[in-house]
PDB file of N, CA and C in Angstrom:
ATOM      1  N   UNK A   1     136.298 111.542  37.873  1.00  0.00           N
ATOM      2  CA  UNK A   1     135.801 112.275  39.020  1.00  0.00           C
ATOM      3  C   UNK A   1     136.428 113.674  39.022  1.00  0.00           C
ATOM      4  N   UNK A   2     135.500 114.615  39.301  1.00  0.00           N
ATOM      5  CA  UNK A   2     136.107 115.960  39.129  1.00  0.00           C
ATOM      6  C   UNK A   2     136.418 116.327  40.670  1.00  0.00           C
ATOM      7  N   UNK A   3     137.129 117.497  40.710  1.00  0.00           N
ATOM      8  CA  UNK A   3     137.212 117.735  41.813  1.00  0.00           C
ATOM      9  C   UNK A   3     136.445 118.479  42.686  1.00  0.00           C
ATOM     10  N   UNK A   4     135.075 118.804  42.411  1.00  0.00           N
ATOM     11  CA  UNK A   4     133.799 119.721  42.960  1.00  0.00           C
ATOM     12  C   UNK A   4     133.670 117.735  43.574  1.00  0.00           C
ATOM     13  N   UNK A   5     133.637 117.093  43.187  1.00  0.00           N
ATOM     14  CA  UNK A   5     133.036 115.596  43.491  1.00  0.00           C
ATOM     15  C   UNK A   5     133.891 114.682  44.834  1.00  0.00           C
ATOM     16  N   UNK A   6     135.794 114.878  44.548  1.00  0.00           N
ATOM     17  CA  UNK A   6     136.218 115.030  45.670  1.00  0.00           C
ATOM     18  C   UNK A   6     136.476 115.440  46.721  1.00  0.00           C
ATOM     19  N   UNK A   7     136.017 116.764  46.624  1.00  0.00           N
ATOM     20  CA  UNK A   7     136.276 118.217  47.888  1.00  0.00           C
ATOM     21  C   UNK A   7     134.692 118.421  48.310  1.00  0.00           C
ATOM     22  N   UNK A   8     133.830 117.961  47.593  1.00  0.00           N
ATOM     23  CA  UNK A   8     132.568 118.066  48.079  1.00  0.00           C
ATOM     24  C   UNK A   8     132.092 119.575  48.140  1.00  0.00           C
ATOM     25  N   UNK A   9     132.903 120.193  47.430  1.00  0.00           N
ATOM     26  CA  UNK A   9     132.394 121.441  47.479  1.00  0.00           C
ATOM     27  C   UNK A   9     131.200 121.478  46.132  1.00  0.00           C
ATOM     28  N   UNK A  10     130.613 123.121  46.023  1.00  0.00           N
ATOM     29  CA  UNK A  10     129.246 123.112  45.221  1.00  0.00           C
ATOM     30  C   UNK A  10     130.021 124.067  44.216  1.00  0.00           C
ATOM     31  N   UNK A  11     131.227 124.535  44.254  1.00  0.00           N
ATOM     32  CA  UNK A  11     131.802 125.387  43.214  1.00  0.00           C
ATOM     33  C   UNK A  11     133.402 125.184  42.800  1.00  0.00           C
ATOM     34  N   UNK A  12     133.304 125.550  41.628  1.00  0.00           N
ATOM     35  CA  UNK A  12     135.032 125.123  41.362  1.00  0.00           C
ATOM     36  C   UNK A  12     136.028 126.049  42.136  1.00  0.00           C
ATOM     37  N   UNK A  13     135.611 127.202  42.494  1.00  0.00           N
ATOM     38  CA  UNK A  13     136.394 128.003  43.253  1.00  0.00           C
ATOM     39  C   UNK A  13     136.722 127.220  44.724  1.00  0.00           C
ATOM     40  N   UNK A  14     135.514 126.775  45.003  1.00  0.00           N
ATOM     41  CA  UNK A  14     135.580 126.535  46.329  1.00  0.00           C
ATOM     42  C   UNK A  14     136.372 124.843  46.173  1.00  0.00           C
ATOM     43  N   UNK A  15     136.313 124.512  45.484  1.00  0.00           N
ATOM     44  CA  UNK A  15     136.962 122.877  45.183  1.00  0.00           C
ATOM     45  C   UNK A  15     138.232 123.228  44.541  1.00  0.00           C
ATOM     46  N   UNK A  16     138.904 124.118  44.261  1.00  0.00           N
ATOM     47  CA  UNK A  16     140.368 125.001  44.033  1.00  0.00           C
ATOM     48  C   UNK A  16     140.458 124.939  45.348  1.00  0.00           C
ATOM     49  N   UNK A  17     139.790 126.290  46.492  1.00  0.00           N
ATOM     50  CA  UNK A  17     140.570 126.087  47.738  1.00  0.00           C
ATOM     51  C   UNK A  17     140.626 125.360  48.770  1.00  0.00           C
ATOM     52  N   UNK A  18     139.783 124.049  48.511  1.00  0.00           N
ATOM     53  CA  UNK A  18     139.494 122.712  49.517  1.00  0.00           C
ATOM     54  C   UNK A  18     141.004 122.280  49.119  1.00  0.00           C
ATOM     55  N   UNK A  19     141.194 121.558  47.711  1.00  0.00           N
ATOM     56  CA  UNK A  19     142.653 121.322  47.414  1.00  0.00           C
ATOM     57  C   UNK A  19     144.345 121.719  47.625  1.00  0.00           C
ATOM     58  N   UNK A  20     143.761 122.928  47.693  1.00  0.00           N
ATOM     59  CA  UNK A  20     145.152 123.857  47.785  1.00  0.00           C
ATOM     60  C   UNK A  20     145.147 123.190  49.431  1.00  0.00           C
ATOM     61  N   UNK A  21     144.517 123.734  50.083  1.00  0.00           N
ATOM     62  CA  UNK A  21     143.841 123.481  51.615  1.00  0.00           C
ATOM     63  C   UNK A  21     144.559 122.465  52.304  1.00  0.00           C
ATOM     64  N   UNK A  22     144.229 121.459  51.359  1.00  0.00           N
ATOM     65  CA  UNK A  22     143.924 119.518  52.269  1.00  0.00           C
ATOM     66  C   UNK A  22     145.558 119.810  51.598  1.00  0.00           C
ATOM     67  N   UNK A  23     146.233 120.200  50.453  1.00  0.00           N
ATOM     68  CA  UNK A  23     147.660 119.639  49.887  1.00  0.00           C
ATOM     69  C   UNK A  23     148.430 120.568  51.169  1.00  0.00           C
ATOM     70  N   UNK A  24     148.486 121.594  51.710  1.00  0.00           N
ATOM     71  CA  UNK A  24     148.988 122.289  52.997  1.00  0.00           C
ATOM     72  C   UNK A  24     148.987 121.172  53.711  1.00  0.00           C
ATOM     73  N   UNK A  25     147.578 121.037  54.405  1.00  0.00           N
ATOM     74  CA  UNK A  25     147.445 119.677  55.526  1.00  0.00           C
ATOM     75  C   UNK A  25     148.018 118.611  55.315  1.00  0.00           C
ATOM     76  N   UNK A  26     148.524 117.898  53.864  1.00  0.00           N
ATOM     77  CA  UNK A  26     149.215 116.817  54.122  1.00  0.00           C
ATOM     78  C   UNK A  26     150.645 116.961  53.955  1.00  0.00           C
ATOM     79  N   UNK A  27     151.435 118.405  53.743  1.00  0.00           N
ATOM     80  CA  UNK A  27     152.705 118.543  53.794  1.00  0.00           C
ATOM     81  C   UNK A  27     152.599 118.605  55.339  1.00  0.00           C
ATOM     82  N   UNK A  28     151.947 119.979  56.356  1.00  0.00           N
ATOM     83  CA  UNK A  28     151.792 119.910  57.485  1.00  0.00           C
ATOM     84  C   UNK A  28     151.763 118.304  58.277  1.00  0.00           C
ATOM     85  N   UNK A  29     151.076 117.717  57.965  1.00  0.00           N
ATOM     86  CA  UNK A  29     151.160 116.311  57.935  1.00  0.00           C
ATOM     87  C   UNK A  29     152.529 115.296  57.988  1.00  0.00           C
ATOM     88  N   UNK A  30     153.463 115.189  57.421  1.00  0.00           N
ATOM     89  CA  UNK A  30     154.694 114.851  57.143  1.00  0.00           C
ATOM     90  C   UNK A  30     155.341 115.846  57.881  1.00  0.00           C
ATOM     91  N   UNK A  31     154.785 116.801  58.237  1.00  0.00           N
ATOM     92  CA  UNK A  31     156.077 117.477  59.202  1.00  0.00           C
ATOM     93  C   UNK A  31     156.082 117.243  60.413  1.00  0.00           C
ATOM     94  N   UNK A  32     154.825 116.759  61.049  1.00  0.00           N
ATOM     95  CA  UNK A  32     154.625 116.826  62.239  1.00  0.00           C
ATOM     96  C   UNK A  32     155.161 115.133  62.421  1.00  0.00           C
ATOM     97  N   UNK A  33     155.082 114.625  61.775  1.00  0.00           N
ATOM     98  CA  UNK A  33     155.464 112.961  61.656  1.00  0.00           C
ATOM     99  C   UNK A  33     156.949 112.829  61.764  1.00  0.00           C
ATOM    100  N   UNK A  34     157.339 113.614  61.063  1.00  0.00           N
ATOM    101  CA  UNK A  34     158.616 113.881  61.084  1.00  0.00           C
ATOM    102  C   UNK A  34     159.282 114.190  62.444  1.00  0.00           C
ATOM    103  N   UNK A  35     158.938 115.289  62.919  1.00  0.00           N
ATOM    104  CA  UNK A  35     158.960 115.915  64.720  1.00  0.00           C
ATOM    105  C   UNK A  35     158.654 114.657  65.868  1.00  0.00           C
ATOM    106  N   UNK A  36     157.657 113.936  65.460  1.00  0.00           N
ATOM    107  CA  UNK A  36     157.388 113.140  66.633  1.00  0.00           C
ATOM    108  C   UNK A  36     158.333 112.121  66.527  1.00  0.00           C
ATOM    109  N   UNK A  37     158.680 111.801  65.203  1.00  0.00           N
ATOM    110  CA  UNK A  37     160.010 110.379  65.123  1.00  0.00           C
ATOM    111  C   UNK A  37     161.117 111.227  65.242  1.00  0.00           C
ATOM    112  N   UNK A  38     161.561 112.772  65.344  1.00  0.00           N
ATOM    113  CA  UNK A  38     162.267 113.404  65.849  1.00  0.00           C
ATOM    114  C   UNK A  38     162.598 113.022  67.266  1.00  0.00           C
ATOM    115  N   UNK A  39     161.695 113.421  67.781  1.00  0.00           N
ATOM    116  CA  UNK A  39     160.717 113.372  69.716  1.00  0.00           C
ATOM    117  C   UNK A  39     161.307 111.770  69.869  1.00  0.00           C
ATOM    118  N   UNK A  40     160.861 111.133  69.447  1.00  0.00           N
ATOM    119  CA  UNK A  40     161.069 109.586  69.889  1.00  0.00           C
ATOM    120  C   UNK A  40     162.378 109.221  70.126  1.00  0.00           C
ATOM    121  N   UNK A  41     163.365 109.867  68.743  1.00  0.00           N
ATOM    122  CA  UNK A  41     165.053 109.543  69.083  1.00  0.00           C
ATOM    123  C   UNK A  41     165.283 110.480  69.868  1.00  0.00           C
ATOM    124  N   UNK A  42     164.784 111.648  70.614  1.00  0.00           N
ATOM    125  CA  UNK A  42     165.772 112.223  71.644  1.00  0.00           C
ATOM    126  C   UNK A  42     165.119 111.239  72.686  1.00  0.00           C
ATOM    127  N   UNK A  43     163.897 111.059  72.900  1.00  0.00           N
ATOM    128  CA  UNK A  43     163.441 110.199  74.161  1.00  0.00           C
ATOM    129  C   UNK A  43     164.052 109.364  74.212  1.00  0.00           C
ATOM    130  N   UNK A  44     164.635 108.907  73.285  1.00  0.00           N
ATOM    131  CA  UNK A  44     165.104 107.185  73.653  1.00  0.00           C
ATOM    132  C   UNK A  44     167.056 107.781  74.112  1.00  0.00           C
ATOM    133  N   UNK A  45     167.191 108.693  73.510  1.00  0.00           N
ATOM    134  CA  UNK A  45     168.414 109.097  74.171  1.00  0.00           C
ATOM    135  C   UNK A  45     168.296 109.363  76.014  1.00  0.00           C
ATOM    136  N   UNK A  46     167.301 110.476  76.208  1.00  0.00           N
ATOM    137  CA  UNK A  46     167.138 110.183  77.697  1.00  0.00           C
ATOM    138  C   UNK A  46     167.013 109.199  78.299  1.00  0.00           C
ATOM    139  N   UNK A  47     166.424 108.260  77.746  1.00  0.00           N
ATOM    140  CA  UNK A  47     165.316 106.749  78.670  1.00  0.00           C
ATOM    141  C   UNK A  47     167.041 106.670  78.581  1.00  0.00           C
ATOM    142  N   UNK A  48     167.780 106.156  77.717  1.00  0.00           N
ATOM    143  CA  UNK A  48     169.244 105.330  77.905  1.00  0.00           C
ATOM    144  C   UNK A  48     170.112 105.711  78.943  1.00  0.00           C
ATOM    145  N   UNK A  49     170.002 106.953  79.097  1.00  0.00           N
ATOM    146  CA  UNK A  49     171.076 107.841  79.894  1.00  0.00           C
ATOM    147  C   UNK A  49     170.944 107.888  80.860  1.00  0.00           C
ATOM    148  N   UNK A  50     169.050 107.925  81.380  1.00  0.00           N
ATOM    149  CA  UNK A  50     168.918 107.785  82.546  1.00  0.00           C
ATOM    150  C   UNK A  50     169.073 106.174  83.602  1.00  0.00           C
ATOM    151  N   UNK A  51     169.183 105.396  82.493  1.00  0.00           N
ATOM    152  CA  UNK A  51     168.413 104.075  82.758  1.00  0.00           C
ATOM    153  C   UNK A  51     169.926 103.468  83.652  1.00  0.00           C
ATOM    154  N   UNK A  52     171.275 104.022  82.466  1.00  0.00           N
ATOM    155  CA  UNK A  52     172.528 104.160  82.775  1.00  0.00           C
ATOM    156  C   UNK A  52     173.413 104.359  83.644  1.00  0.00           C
ATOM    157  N   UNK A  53     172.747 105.318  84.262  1.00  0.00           N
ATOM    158  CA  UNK A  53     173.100 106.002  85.540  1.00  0.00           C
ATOM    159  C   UNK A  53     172.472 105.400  86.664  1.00  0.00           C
ATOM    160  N   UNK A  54     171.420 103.915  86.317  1.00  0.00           N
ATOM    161  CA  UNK A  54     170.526 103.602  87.912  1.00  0.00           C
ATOM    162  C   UNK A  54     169.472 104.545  87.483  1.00  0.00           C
ATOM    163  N   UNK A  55     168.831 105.247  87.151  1.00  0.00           N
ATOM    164  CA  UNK A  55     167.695 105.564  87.318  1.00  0.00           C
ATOM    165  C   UNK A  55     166.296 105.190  86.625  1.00  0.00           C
ATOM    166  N   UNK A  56     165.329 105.396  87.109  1.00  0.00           N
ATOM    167  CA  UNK A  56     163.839 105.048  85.942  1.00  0.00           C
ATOM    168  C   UNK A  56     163.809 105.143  84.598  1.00  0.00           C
ATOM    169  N   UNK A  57     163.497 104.593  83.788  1.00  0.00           N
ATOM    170  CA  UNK A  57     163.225 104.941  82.377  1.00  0.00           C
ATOM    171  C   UNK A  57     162.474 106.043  82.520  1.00  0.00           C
ATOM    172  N   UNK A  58     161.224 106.145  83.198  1.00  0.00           N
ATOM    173  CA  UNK A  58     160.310 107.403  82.705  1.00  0.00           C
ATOM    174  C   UNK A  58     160.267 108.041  84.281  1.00  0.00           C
ATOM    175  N   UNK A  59     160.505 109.242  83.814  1.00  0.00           N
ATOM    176  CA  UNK A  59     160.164 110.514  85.310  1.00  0.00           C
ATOM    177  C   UNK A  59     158.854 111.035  84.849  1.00  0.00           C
ATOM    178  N   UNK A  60     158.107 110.503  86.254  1.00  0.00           N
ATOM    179  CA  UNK A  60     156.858 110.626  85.826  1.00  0.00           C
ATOM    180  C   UNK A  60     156.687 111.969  86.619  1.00  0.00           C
ATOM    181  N   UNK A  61     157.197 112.983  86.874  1.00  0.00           N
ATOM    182  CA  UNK A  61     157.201 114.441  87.156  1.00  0.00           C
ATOM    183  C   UNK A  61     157.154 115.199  86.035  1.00  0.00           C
ATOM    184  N   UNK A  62     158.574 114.622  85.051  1.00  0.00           N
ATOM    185  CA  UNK A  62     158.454 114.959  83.700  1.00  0.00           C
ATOM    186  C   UNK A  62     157.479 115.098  83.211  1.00  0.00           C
ATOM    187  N   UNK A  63     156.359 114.223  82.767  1.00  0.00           N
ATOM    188  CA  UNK A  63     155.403 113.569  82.199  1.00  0.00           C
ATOM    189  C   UNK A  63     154.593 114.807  82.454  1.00  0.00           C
ATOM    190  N   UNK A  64     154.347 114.753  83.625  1.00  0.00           N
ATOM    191  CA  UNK A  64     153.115 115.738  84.089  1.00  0.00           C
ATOM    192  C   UNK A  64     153.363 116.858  83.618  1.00  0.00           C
ATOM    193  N   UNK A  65     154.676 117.590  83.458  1.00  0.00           N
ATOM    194  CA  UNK A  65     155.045 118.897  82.979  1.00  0.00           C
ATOM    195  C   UNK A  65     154.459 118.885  81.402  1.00  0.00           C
ATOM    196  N   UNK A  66     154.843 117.845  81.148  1.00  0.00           N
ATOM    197  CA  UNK A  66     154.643 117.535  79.365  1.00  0.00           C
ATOM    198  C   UNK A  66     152.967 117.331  79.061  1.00  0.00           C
ATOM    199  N   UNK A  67     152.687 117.057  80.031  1.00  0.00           N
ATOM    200  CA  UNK A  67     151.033 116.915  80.111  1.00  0.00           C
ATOM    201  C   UNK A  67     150.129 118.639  80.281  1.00  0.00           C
ATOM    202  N   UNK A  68     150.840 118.689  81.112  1.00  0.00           N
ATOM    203  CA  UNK A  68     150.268 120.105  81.693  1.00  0.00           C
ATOM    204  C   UNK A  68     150.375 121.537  80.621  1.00  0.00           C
ATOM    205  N   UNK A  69     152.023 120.672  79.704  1.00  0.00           N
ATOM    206  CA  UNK A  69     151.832 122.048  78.410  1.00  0.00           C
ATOM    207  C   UNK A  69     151.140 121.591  77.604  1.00  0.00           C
ATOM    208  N   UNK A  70     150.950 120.649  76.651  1.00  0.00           N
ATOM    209  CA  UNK A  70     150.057 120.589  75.875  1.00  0.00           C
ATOM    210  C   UNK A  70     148.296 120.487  76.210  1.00  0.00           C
ATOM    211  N   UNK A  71     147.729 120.471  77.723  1.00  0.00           N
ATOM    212  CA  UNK A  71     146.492 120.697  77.915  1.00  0.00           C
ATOM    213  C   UNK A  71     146.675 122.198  77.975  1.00  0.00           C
ATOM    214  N   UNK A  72     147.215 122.930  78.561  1.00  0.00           N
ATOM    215  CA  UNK A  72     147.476 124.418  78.781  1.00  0.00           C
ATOM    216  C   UNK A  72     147.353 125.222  76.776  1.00  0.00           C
ATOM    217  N   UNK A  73     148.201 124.483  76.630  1.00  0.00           N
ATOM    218  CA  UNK A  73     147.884 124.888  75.032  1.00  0.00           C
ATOM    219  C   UNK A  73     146.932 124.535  74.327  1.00  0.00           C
ATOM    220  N   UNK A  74     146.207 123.421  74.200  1.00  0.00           N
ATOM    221  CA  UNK A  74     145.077 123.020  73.606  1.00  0.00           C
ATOM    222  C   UNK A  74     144.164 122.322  74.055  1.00  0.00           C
ATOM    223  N   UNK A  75     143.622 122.430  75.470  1.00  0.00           N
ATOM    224  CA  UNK A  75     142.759 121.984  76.271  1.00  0.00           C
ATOM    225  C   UNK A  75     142.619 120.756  76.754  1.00  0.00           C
ATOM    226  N   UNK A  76     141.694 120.201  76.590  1.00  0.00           N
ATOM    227  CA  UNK A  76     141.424 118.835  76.159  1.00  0.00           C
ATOM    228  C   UNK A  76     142.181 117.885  75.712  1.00  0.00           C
ATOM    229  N   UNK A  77     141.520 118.163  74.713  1.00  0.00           N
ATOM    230  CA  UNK A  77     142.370 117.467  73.660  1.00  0.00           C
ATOM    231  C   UNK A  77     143.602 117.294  73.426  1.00  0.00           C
ATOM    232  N   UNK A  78     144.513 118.721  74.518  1.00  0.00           N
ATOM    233  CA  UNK A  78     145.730 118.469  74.248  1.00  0.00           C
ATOM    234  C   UNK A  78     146.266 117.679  75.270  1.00  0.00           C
ATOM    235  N   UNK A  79     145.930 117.039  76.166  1.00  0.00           N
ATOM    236  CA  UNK A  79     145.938 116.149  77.044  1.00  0.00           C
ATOM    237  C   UNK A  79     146.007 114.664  76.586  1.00  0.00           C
ATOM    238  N   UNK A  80     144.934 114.515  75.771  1.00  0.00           N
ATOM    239  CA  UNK A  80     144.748 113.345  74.768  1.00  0.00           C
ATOM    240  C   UNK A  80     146.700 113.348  73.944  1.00  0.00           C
ATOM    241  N   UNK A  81     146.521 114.108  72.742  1.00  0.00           N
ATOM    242  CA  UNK A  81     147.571 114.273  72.651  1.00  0.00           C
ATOM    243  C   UNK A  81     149.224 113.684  73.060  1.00  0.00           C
ATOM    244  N   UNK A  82     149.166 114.583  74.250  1.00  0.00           N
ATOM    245  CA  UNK A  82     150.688 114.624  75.028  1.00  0.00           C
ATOM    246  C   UNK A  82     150.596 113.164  75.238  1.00  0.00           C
ATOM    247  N   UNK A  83     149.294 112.522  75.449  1.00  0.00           N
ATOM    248  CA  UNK A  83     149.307 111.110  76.256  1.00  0.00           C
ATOM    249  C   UNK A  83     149.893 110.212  75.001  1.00  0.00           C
ATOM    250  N   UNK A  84     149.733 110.383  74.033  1.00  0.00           N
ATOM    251  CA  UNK A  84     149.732 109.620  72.609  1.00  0.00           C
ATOM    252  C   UNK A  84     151.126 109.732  72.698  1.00  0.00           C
ATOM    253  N   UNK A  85     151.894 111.529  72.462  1.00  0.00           N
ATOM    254  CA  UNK A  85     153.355 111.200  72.226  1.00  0.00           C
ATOM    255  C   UNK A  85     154.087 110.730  73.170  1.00  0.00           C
ATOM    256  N   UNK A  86     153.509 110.661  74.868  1.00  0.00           N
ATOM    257  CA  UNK A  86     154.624 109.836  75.854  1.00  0.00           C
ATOM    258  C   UNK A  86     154.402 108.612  75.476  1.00  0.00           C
ATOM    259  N   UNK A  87     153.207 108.221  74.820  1.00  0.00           N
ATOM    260  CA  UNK A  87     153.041 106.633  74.596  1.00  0.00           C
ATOM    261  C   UNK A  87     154.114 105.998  74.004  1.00  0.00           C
ATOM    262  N   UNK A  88     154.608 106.924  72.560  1.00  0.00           N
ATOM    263  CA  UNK A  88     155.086 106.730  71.395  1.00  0.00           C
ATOM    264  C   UNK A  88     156.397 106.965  72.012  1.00  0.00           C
ATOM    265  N   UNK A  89     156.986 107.344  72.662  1.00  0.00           N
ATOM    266  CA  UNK A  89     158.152 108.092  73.163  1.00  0.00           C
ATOM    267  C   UNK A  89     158.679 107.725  74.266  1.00  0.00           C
ATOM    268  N   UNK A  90     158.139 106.773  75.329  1.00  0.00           N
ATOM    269  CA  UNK A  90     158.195 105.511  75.887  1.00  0.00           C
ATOM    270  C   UNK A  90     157.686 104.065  76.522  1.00  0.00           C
ATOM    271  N   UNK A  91     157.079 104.160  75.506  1.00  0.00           N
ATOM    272  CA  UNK A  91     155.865 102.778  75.292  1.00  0.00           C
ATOM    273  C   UNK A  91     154.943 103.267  76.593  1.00  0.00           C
ATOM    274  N   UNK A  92     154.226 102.051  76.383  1.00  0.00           N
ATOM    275  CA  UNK A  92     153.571 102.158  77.859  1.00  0.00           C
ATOM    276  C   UNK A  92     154.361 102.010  79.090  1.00  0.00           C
ATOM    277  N   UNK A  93     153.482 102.374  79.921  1.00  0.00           N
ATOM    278  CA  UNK A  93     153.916 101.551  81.424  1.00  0.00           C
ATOM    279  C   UNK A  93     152.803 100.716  82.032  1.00  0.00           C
TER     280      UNK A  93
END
């Protein structure tokens, strides 16, 4: 299989910069994976500290702040988002 056949492109130039492209996106990829299992061990440091002291695992004031920047930054979708990493960052509720 050539790579005009994997990139679906109609030219080798253009199936050069689909590749170069998608190999960015999957380092980008591993970084951001990286950040969110970053994100997760400081969360779980707060949830402990707070939990420690008598208080809630999750401040759901917090939440909303954390909600409100990533829709503010990417609309929609970034709402979707933020909801995924509080998921990941302290399970459900």
């Amino acid at each position: 299989m050539t790579a005009i056949d994997v990139t679906g492109a109609r030219t080798p130039e253009a199936a050069d910069v689909i590749t170069g492209a998608r190999e960015r996106i999957d380092a980008l990829d591993d970084r951001i994976i990286g950040l969110v299992q970053e994100r997760m061990a400081v969360s779980a440091v707060i949830q402990e500290a707070r939990i420690t002291s008598g208080g809630r695992r999750v401040n759901l004031s917090r939440e909303m702040d954390v909600l409100n920047h990533y829709s503010g930054a990417l609309g929609k979708p970034g709402t979707a988002l933020a909801m995924t990493l509080l998921e990941l960052c302290r399970g459900r509720i």
